[in-house]
Structure formats: C-alpha cells, structure tokens
Protein backbone atom coordinates (compact mmCIF):
# COMPACT_ATOMS: atom_id res chain seq x y z
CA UNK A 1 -55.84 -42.16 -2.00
CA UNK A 2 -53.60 -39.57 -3.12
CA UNK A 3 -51.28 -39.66 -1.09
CA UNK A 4 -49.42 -41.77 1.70
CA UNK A 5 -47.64 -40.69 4.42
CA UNK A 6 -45.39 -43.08 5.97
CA UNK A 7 -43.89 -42.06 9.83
CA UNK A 8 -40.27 -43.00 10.59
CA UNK A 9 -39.62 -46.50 11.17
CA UNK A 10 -37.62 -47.22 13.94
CA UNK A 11 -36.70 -50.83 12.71
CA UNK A 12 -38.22 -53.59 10.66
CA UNK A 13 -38.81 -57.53 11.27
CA UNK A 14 -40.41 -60.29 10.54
CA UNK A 15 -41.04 -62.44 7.53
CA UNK A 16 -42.86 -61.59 4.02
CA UNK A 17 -44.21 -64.34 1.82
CA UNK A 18 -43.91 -62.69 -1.56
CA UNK A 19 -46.47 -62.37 -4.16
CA UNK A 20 -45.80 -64.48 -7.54
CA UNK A 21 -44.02 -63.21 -10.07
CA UNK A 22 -45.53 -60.60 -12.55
CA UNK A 23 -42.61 -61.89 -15.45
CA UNK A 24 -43.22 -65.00 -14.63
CA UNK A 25 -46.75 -64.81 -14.28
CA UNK A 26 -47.87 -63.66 -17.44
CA UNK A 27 -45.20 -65.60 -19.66
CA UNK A 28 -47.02 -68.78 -18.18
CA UNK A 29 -50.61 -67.51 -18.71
CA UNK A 30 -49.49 -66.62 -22.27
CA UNK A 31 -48.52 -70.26 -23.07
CA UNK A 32 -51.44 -71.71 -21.07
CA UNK A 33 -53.48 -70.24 -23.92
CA UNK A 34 -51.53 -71.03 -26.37
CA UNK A 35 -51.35 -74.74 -25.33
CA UNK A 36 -53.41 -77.57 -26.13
CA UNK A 37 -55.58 -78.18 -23.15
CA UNK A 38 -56.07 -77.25 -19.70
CA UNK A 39 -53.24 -75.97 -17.47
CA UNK A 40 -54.11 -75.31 -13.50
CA UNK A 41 -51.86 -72.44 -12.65
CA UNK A 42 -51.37 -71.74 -8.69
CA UNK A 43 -49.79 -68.57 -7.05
CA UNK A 44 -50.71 -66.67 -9.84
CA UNK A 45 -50.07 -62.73 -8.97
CA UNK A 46 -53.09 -61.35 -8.42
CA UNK A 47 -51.93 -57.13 -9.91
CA UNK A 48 -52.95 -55.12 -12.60
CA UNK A 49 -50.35 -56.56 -15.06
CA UNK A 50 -51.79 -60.24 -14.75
CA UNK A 51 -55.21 -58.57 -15.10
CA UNK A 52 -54.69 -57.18 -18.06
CA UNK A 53 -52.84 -59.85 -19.55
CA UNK A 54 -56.06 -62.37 -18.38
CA UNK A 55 -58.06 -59.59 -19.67
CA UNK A 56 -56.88 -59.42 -23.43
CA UNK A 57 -56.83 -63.15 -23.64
CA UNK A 58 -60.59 -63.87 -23.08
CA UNK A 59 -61.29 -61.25 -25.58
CA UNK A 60 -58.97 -63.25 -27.68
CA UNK A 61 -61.61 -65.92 -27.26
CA UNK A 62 -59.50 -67.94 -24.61
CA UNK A 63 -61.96 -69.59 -21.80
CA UNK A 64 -60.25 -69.68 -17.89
CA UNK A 65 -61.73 -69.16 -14.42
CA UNK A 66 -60.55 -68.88 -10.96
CA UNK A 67 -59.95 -71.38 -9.10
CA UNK A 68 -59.21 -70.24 -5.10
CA UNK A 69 -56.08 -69.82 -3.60
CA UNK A 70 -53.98 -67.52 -6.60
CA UNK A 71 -55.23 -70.38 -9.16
CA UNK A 72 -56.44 -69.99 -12.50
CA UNK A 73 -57.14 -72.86 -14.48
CA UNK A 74 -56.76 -71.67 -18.37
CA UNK A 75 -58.39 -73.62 -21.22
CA UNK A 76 -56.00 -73.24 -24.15
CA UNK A 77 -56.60 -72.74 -28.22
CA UNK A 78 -54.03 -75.38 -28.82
CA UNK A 79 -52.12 -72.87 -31.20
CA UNK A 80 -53.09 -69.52 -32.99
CA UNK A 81 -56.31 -67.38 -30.94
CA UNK A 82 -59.66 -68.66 -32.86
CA UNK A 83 -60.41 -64.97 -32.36
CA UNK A 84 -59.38 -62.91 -35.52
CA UNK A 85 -60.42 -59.19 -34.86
CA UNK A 86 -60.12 -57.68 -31.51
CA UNK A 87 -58.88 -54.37 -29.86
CA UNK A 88 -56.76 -54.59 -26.69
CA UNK A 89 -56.18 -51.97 -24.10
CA UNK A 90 -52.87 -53.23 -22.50
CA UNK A 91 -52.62 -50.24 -20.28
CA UNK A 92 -48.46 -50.47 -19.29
CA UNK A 93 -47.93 -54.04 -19.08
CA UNK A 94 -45.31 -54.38 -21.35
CA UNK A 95 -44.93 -58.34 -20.44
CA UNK A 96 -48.49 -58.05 -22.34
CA UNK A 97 -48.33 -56.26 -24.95
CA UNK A 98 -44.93 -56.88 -26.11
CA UNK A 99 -45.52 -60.97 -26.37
CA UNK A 100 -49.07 -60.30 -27.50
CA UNK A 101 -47.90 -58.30 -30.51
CA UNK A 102 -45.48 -60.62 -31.59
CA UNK A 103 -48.23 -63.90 -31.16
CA UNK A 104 -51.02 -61.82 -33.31
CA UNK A 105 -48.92 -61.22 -35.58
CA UNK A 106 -48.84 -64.52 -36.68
CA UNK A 107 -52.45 -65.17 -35.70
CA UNK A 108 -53.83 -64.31 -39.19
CA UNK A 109 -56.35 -61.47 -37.91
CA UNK A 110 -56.86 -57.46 -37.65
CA UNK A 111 -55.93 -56.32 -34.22
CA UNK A 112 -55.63 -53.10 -32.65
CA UNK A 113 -53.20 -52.55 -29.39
CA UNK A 114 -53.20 -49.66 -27.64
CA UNK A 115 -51.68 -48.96 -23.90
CA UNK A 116 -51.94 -45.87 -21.56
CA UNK A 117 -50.15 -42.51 -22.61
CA UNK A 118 -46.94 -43.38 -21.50
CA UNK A 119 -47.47 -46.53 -23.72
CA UNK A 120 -47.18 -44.84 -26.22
CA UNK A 121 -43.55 -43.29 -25.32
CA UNK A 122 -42.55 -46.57 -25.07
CA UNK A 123 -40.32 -48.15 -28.24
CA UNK A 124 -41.48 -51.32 -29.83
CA UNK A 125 -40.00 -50.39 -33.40
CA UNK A 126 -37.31 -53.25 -32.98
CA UNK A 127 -39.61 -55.79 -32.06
CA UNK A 128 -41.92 -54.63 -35.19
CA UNK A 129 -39.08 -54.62 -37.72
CA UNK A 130 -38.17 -57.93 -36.56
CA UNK A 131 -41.55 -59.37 -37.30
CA UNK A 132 -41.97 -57.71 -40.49
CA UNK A 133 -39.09 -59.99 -41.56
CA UNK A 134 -41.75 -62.45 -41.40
CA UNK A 135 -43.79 -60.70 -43.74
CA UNK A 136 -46.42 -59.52 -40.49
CA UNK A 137 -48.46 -57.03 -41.08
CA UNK A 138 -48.16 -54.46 -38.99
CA UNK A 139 -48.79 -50.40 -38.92
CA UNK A 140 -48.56 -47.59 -36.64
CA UNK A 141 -51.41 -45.83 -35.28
CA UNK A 142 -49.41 -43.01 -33.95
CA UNK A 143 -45.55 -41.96 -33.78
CA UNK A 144 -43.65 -44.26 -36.04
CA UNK A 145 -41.71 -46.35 -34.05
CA UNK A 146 -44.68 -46.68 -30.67
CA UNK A 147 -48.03 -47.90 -30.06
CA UNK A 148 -50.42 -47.87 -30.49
CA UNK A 149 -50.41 -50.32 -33.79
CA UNK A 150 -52.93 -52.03 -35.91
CA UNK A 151 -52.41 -55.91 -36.80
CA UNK A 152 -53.09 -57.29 -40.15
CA UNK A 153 -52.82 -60.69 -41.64
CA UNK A 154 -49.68 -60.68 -43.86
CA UNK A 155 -48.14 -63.09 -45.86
CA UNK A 156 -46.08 -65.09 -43.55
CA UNK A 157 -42.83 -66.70 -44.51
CA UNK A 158 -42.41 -69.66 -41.86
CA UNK A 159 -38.79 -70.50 -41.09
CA UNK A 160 -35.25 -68.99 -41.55
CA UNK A 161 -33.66 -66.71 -39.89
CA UNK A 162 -34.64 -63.00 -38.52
CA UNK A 163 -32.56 -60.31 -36.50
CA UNK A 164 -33.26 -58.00 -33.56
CA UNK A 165 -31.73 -55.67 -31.54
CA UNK A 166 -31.07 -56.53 -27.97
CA UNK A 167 -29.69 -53.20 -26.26
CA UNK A 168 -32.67 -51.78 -26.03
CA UNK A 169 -35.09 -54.34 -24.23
CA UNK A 170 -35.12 -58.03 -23.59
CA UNK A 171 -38.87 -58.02 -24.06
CA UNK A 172 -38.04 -58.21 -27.78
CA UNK A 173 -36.80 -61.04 -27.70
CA UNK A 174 -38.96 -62.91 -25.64
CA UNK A 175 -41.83 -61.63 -27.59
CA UNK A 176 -40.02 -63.65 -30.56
CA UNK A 177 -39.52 -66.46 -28.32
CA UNK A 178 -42.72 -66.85 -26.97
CA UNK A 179 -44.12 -66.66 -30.35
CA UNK A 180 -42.82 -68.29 -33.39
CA UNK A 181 -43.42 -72.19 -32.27
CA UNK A 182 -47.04 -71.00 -33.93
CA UNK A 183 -45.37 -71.40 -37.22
CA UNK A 184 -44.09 -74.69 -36.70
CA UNK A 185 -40.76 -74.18 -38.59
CA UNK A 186 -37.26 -73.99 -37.60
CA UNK A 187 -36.11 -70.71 -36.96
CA UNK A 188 -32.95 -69.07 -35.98
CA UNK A 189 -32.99 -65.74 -34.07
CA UNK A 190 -29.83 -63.58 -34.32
CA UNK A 191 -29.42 -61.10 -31.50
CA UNK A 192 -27.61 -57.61 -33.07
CA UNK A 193 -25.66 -55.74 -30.34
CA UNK A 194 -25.36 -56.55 -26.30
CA UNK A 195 -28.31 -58.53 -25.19
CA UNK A 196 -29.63 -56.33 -21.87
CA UNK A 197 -31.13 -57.84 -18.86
CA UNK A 198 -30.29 -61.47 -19.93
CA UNK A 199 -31.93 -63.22 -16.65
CA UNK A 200 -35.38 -61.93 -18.18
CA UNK A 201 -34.61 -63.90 -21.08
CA UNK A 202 -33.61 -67.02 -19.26
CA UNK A 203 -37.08 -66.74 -17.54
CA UNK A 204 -38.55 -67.09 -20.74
CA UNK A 205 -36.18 -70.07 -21.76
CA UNK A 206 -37.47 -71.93 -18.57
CA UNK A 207 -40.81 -71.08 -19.25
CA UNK A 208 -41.18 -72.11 -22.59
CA UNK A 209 -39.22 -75.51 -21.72
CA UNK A 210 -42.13 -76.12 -19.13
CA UNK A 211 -44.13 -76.21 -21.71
CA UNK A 212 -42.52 -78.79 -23.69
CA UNK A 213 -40.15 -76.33 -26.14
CA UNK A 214 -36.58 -76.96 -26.33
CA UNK A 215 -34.78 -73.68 -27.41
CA UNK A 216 -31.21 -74.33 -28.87
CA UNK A 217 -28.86 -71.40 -28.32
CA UNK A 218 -25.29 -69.99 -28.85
CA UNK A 219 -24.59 -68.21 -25.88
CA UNK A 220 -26.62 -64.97 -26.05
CA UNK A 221 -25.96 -64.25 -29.83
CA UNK A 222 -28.40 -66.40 -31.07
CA UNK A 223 -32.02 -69.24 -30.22
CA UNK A 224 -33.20 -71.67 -32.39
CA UNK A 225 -36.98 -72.57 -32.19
CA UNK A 226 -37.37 -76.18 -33.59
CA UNK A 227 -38.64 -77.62 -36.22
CA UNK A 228 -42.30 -79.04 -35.00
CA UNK A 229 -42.49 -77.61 -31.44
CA UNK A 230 -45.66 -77.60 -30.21
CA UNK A 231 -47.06 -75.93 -26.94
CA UNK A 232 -47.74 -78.67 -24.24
CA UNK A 233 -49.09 -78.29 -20.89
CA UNK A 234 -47.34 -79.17 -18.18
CA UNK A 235 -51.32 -79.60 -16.59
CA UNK A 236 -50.24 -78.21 -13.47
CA UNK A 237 -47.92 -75.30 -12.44
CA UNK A 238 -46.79 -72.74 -9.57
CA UNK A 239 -45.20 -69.60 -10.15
CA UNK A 240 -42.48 -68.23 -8.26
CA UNK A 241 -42.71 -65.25 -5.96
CA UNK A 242 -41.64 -61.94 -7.11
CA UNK A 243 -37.61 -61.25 -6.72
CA UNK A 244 -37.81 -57.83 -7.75
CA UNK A 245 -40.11 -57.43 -4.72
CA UNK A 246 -38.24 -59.55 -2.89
CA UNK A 247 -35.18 -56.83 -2.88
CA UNK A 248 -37.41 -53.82 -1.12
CA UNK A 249 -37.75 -56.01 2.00
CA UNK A 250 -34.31 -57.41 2.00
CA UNK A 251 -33.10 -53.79 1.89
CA UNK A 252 -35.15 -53.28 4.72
CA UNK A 253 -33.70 -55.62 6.55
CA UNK A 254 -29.74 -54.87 5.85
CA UNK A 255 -30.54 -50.68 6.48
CA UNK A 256 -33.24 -51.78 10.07
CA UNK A 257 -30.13 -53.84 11.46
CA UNK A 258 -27.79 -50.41 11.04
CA UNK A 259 -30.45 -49.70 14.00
CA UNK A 260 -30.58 -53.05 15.70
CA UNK A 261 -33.43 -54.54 13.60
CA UNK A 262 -33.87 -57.29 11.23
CA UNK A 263 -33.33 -60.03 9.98
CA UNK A 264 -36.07 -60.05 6.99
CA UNK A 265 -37.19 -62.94 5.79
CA UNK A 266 -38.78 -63.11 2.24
CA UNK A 267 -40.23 -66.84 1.11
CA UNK A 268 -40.89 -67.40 -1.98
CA UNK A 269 -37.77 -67.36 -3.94
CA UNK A 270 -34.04 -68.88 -2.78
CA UNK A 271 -31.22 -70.82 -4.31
CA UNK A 272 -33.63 -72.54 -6.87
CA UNK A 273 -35.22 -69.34 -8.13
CA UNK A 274 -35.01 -69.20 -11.92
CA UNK A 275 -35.16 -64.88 -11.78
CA UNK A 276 -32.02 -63.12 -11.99
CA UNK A 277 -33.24 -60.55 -9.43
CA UNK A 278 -32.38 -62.55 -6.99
CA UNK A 279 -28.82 -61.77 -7.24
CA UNK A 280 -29.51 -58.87 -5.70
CA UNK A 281 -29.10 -60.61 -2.55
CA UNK A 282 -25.39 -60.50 -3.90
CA UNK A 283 -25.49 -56.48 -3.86
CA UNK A 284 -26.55 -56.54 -0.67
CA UNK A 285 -23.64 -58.87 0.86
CA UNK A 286 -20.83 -56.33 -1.02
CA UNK A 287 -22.93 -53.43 0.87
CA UNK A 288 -22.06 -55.03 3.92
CA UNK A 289 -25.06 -56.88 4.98
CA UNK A 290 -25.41 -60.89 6.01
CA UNK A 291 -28.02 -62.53 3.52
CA UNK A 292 -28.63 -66.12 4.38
CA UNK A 293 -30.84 -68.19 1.59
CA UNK A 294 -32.31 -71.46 1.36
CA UNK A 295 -34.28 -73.15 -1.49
CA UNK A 296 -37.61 -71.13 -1.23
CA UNK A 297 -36.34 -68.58 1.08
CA UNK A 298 -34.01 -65.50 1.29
CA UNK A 299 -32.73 -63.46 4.74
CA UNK A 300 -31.12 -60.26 5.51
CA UNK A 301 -29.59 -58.55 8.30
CA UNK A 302 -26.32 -55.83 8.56
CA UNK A 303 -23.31 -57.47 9.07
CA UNK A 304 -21.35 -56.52 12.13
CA UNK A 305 -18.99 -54.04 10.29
CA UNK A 306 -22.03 -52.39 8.98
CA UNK A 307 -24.08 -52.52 12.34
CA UNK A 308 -20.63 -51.45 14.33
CA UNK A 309 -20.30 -48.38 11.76
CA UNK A 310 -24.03 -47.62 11.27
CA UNK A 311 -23.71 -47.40 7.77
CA UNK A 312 -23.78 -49.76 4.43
CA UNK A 313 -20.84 -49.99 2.15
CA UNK A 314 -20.81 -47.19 -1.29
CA UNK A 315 -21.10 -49.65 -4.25
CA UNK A 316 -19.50 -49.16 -7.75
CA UNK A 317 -21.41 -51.57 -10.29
CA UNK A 318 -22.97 -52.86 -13.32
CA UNK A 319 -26.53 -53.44 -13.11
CA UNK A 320 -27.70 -54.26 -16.69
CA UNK A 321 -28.68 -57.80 -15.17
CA UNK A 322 -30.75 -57.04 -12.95
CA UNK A 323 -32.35 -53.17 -13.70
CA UNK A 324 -35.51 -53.34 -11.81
CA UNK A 325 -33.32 -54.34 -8.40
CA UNK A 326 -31.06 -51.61 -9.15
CA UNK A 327 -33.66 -49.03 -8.24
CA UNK A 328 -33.88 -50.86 -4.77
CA UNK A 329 -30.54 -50.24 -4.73
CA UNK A 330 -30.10 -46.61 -5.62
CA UNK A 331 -32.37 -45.82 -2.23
CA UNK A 332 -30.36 -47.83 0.04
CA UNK A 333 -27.46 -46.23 -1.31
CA UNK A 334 -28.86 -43.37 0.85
CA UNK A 335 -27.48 -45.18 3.85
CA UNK A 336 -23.99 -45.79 2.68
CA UNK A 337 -20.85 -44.58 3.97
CA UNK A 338 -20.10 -42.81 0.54
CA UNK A 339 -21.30 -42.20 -3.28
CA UNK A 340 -22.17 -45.14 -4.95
CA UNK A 341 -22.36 -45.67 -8.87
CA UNK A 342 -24.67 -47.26 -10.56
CA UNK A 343 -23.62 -48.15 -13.99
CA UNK A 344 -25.35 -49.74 -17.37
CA UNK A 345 -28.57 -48.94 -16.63
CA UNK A 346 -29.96 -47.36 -19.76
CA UNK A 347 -32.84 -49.59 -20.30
CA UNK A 348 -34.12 -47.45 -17.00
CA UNK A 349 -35.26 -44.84 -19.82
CA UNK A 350 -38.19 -47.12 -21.77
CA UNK A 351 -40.13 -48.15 -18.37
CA UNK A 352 -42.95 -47.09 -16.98
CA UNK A 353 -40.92 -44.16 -16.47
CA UNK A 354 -37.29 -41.88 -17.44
CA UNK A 355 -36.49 -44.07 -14.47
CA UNK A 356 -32.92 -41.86 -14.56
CA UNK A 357 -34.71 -39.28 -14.33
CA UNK A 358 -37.03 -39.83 -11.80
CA UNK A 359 -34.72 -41.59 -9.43
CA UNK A 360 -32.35 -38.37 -9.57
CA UNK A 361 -35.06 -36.14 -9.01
CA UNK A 362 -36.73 -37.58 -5.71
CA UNK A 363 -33.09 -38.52 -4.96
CA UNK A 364 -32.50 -34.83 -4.44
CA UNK A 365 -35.30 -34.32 -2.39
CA UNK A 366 -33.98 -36.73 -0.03
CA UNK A 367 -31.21 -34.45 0.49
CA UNK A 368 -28.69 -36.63 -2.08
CA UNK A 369 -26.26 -35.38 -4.63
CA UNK A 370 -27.17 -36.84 -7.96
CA UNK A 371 -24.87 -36.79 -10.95
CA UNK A 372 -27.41 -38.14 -13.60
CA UNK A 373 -25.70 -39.51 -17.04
CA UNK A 374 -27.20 -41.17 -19.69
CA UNK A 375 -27.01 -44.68 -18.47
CA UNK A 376 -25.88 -43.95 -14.35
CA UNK A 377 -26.67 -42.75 -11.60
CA UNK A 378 -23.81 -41.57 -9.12
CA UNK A 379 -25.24 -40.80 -5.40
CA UNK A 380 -23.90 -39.19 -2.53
CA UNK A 381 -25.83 -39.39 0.47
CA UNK A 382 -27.11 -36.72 3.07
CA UNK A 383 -25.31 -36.45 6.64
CA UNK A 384 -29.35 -36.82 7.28
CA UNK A 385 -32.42 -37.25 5.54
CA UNK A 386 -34.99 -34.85 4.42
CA UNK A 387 -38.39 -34.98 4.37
CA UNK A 388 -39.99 -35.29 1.47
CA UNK A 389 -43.17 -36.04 -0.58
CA UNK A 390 -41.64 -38.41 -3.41
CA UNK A 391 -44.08 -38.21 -7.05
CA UNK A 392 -43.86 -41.40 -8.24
CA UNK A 393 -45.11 -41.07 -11.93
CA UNK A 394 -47.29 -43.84 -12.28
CA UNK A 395 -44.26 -45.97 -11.47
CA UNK A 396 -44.99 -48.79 -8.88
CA UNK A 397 -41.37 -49.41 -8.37
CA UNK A 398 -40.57 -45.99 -7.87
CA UNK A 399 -43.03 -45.80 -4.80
CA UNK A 400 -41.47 -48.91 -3.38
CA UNK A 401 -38.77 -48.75 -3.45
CA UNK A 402 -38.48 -44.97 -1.80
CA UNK A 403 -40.74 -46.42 0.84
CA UNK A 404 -37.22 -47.25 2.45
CA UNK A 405 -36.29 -43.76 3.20
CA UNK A 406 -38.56 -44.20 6.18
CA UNK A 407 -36.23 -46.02 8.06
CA UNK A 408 -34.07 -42.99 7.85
CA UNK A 409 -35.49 -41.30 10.75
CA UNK A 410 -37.86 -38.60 8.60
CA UNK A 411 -41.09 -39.04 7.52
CA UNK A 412 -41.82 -39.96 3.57
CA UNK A 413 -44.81 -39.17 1.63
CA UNK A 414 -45.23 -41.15 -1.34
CA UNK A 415 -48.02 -39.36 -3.89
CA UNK A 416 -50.52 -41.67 -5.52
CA UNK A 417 -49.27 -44.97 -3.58
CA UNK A 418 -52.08 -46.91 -5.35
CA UNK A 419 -49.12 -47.17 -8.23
CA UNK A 420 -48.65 -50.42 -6.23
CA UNK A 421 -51.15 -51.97 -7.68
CA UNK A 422 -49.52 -53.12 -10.76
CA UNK A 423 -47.77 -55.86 -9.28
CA UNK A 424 -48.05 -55.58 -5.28
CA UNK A 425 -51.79 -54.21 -4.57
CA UNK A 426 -50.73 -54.93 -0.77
CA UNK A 427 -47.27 -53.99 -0.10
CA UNK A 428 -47.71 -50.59 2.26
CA UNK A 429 -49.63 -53.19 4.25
CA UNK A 430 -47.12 -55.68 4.25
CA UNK A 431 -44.19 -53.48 5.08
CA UNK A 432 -46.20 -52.16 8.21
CA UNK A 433 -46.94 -55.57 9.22
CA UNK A 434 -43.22 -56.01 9.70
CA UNK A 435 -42.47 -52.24 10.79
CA UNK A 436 -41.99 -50.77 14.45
CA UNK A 437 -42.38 -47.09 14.16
C-alpha cells in the first residue's frame, strides 16, 4: 500500500493493549544469546526490528524457536557467538546493530555489518573509537565515521578503563554495556559530555541486572562492569509493552475528549514500567489533560479546563529524556491554545530520519508555523487544519504519530503507512478499532 488515507475522526475510545517493547525487546534477546542456557521470553514484539535482531543471531549460530503467544524460547552460546565469520544486514534497527557491533567485536571473528541507505547516514564513529580502545578491530566500509564496517579479531586488552561520548546517542553506551561482561574483567566506562536520553540507558541497566549483572555507577558520569560477571538466565521473562507507542493513543485520548471523547486506556505499561517514555503521561497532564495510571495500565482524557476551552495547553520543555515521545508531542501541539517549544532534541537528527526536519516540514502542511533550530522545534498551530498527505520517510514514528491530525476534523493521508511495521505492524488497525469517524 502506498498510501493511507485516514477520514476525520470524530472521537476516539476504548482500550489498547500495547505491543512489547522494541528497546526492550531486543536488549533481552541479545542477552538470551549471550547467556548460558535456555531463556523462554513471552510478549516478545513481533516488528521488523525484533526480526532482524532474531535474524542476525541465528546466523551468528544461536538456535531459538517460537513458542505461541509472542514467545520465543532462545538457546544461548553461554558467552562469545561460536560463529566467527558472518555478514549481517541490520536494515535500520539501530538497537541491533549498535549492541551487535560492540559484542563482535570482542567475539574474535571477521564480520561484515551493513544496514539500509539511511544506515549508512547514521554515526557510529563514537561507539567505534570507544572499542578500538580495546584494541577491536574494526574498519569502515564506506564514509569514515558510518556503516557499513568490517569486524576483525584484534588484540584485545581486557579491563581498565575506556571513554565515550554520550551527546550524541545513548545506544553507545549500551552497546558497551551490553557487551564487555564477554571479557570477564573489571571495567570502568567514563561518559565524556551530557549523557542524552538517560531512561534508554536505565533500560539497559535493568536488563542486564535480569540477567544476573550488577553494574556499579556514579551517577551518569561513569558504569563499572565487574570483575567475573557472567550472563545468567533468568529462564523465564516478559517484556513490557511499548511506551513510546503507548503516547500516540494517550494523545488520542487527551485531543478526542476536547470533542467529548475518551478516556484511552493503554495496558501494558503503568507505575512499574522501567521505560522513561512513560513520563510522557507527565506532558500530557501540564497540557491540560487527566491521565490516571495503575501498575500495568495508563489512562487519558482532557481535563475540564481543556474540554471547557476546546483546546490543550502550549508547552515550553526539555525533551532530551524522552525524544521518541516528543514527536507525539509536537502533533498534539497542533491542538494547543498557543506555540509550544520543544527544546533539547538534537539526537532527533541521527534516527531513522532529520526528524527536525521532517517534523517541520509535514508540520507546515498541516497549516503550522514552524521555527526549526538545530535542536527545537517551536510550533504555532492553525485556527484549522489542513489537509494533507504527510511523507513519512521510512520513519514509523513519523506516520504515527501524524495519524493524530485526524481528529482535527480534515482528512490525513499518510504515504507508505507500511513504515509501521518496524515496531507496530498493526497500529492503523488498532487506532480504528478505537475510532468513531
């Protein structure tokens, strides 16, 4: 399908059960085959990201099958992949290929990564200077600085200490993280610069202690793997559903009840969610809306100010926490009573997209005025919506999260919807199952 073209939705209601988390979900199939053992996983998401990730490890040599019901039960290698040439397409999972490089390249083999085109616009330089402090041997196959990269063995120094930058992406870091317990030595990563999106890196602390590794840290300047940690499976584990895709529907919910609709109900995630995203749920109470949450369960309707008025509060904040929200964010600023500014969100510019860019552009089309800057976005919003078909550049966040303009009273076509796929195959069908046109 090429395109998608969604009528005006005169209110949205209902509840969502969310799929499982795609950070989550291939961090814990990552360890699974690293572990000794087998480990049952359940509400695994079933997307293009996990795919690939499941993919590249049974090439790797790593045995695992489904089991029914979002389970995969993964036999691990017990440490480094017996596997010691392979070539990976990781397509634009960065939660793949960013761990994956840094766990080869201490795997003692020749390995060749390579992504889709826009892959290769994405940096990895700081992740591949930090292993090189290792003594990893690693080259570029392309522009210095991107993938695609060849892996060969190097000489490895176990232990110490090694530096990288965290102001450019957190998936450094957890690539490191992830990583050196294969060497069995202590080893102290320092973190140069502000550490971005720090919840992403909290989901990998909680991750990795699942499986049995203690990291020691000094606030967000600097994790200590330990001496002797070993991958253990926890045997059995659930992943969490998605927070990120949580936000689209509680949106929903806070901009429907500016109409009389809502409440939303997403399940899945709630007070004991270890995902930053769902602070969003936070953004959403300053823009005027009533979010109600229990343990495995968020819900969102507009407040009475906001239903009386017909409109959402403007918002002025920093959203280097939680970026991929943000973008949820910048659409239902669309239905605010003024500009809103959304600050800190440079890290917008490696994703699958310029997400700055992008966002400004089919902004505009909406009928907003977009002042773009290098790390914000300041939008003013239409007396009314335009119609528009939004492009959505391979980016399945983009087409998501613009899927909210059709509660604005126009209709929305969203070019190559199957974007989706990457982590929600099924969310047009899901937000229609909740939708009244």
């Amino acid at each position: 399908m090429d395109h998608l073209d969604l009528a005006p939705i005169r209110r949205v209601r209902g509840t969502v059960s969310l799929p499982g988390s795609k950070s989550i979900s291939n961090r814990i199939l990552l360890l699974a085959a690293l572990a000794g053992g087998e480990t049952v996983i359940r509400d695994l998401l079933e997307a293009d990201d996990t795919q690939v990730m499941l993919n590249a490890l049974r090439v790797l040599g790593v045995e695992w099958s489904n089991e029914g019901g979002r389970a995969v039960r993964v036999r691990g290698a017990g440490g480094a992949f017996a596997v010691k040439k392979a070539e990976l397409d990781l397509g634009n999972a960065g939660t793949a290929f960013r761990p994956l490089t840094a766990v080869l390249a201490l795997c003692g083999g020749h390995y060749r990564l390579k992504g889709v085109p826009r892959m290769a616009e994405r940096p990895i330089r700081d992740l591949v200077d930090a292993l090189r402090q290792f003594g990893a041997g690693i080259d570029y196959l392309g522009n210095e600085g991107y993938p695609p990269i060849a892996i060969r063995p190097g000489a490895i120094r176990a232990g110490g200490a090694i530096s990288v930058r965290g102001d450019v992406s957190s998936q450094y870091l957890t690539g490191l993280l992830l990583a050196l317990p294969l060497t069995g030595a202590k080893t102290v990563i320092n973190v140069e610069g502000e550490l971005i999106s720090r919840p992403y890196v909290e989901i990998t602390l909680n991750t990795l202690a699942r499986f049995g590794i203690a990291v020691g840290r000094e606030g967000w300047k600097a994790f200590t793997i330990p001496a002797g940690a070993r991958y253990a499976s926890p045997g059995e584990i659930f992943v969490e559903g998605d927070a990120s895709s949580a936000s689209y529907f509680l949106a929903a919910g806070a901009i429907s009840g500016l109409t009389g609709g809502g409440p939303v109900r997403v399940e899945g995630v709630g007070r004991s969610s270890t995902q930053g995203d769902v602070r969003f749920a936070e953004t959403l109470e300053r823009m005027g809306a009533d979010v109600t949450m229990g343990e495995n369960w968020i819900e969102a309707k507009a407040g009475a100010d906001a239903a009386q008025r017909g409109k959402l509060k403007a918002i002025d904040a920093d959203f280097n926490h939680i970026p991929d929200a943000a973008m949820t964010v910048a659409v239902a600023a669309l239905f605010a009573d003024g500009p809103s500014t959304l600050r800190n969100i440079g890290s917008w510019r490696v994703k699958e997209t310029d997400r700055i860019v992008a966002m400004a552009t089919e902004l505009r089309k909406l009928g907003a005025t977009v002042d773009e800057r290098s790390d914000s976005l300041r939008i003013a919003p239409p007396a009314r919506l335009a119609a528009a078909a939004i492009d959505t550049y391979d980016d399945h966040r983009i087409a998501m999260s613009f899927s909210l303009a059709a509660l604005g009273g126009t209709t929305v076509r969203i070019n190559e919807p199957g974007c989706v796929a990457k982590t929600f195959p099924g969310y047009f069908d899901v937000l229609a199952s909740i939708s009244e046109k």
